[in-house]
Protein backbone atom coordinates (compact mmCIF):
# COMPACT_ATOMS: atom_id res chain seq x y z
CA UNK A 1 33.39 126.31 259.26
CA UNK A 2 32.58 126.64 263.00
CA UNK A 3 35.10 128.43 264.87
CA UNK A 4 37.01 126.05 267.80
CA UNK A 5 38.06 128.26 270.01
CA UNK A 6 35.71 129.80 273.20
CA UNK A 7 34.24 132.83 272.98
CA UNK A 8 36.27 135.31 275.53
CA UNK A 9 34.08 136.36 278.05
CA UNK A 10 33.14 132.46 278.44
CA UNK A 11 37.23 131.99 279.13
CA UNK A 12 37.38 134.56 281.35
CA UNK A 13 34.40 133.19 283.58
CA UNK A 14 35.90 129.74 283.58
CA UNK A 15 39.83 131.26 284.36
CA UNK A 16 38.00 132.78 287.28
CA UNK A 17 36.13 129.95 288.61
CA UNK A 18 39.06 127.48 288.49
CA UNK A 19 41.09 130.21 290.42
CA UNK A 20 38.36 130.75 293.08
CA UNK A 21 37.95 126.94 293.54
CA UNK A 22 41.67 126.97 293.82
CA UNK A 23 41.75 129.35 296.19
CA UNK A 24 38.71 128.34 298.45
CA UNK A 25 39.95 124.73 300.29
CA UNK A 26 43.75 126.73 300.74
CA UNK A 27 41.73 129.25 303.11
CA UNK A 28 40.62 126.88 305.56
CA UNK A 29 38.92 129.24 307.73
CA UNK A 30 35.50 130.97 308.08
CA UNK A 31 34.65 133.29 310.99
CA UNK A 32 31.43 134.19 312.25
CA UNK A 33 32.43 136.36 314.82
CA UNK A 34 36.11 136.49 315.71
CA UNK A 35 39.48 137.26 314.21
CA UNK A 36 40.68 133.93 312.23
CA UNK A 37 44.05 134.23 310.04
CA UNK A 38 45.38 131.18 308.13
CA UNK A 39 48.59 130.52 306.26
CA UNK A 40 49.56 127.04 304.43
CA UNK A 41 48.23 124.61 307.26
CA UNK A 42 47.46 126.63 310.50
CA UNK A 43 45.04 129.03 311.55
CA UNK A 44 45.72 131.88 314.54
CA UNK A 45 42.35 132.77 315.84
CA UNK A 46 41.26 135.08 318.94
CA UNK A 47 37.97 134.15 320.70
CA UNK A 48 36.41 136.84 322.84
CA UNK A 49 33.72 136.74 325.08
CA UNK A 50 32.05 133.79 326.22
CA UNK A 51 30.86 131.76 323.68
CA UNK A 52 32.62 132.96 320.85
CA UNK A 53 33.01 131.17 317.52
CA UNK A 54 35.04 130.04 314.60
CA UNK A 55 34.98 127.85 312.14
CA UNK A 56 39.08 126.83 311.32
CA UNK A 57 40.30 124.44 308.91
CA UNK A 58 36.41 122.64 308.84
CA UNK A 59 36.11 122.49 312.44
CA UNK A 60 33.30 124.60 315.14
CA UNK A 61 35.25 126.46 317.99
CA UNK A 62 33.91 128.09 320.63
CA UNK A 63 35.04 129.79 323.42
CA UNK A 64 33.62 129.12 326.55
CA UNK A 65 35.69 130.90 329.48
CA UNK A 66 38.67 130.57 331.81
CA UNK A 67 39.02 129.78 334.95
CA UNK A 68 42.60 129.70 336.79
CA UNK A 69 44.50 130.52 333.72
CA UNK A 70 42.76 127.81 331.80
CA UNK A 71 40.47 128.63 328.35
CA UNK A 72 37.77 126.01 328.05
CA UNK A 73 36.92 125.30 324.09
CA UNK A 74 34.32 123.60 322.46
CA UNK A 75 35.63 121.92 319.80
CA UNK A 76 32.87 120.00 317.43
CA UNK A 77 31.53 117.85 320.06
CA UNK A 78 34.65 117.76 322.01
CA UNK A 79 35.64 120.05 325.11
CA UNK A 80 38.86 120.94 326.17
CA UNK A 81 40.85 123.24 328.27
CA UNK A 82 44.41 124.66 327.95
CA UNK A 83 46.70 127.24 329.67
CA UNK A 84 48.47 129.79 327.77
CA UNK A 85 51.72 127.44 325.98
CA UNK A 86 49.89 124.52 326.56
CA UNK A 87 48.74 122.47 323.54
CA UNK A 88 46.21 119.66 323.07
CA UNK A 89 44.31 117.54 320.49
CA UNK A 90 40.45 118.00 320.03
CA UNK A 91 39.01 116.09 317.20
CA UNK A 92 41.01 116.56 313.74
CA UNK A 93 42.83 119.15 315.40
CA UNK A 94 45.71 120.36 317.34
CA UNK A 95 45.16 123.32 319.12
CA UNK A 96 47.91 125.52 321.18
CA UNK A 97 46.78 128.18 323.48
CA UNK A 98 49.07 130.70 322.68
CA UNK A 99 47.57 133.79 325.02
CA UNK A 100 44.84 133.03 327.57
CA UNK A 101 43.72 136.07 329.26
CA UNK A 102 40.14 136.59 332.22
CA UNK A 103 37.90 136.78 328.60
CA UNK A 104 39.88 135.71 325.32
CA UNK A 105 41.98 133.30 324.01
CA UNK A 106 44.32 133.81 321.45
CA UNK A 107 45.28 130.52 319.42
CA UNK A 108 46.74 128.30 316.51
CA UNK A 109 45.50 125.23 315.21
CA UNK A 110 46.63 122.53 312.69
CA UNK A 111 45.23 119.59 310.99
CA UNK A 112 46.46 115.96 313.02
């Protein structure tokens, strides 16, 4: 009679590619050339140097300056500018500016 039950190493590949496609949508962030942290629903990223990028929580960031205390992002197709406390919506996400200095900006964004 044919045995029911999957061989081990079969098991073990599965177990590991249910916990890696578990894993993969609760990262929500992919850097290409920045520091990008995420926890639960929020990212912290720092963008240095002009035109800097991240991809957070689905979503292209890039940094493209300051001027007068104010860090100009693009954000998908989007651009916006905020000083350091300030916060403000750009596209699926809400971005605040949590450190702006003359050639960074540090910051956190959530979906909505």
């Amino acid at each position: 009679m044919p045995s029911l039950l999957t061989p081990r190493p079969a098991r073990l590949a599965a177990g590991a590619l249910a916990a890696t496609l578990l894993v993969a949508p609760l990262a929500g962030c992919s850097v290409t050339s920045n520091n990008v942290s995420c926890s639960g629903g929020s990212c912290t990223a720092t963008l240095s140097g002009d035109g800097a990028k991240a991809t957070i929580l689905g979503t292209s960031l890039a940094f493209a300056g300051t001027q007068d205390g104010r860090a100009t992002l693009s954000v998908g197709d989007a651009s916006v500018s905020c000083a350091q406390g300030e916060s403000v919506s750009a596209g699926p996400l809400s971005l605040t500016c949590t450190t702006v200095t003359d050639n960074s900006v540090e910051l956190t964004a959530r979906l909505g």
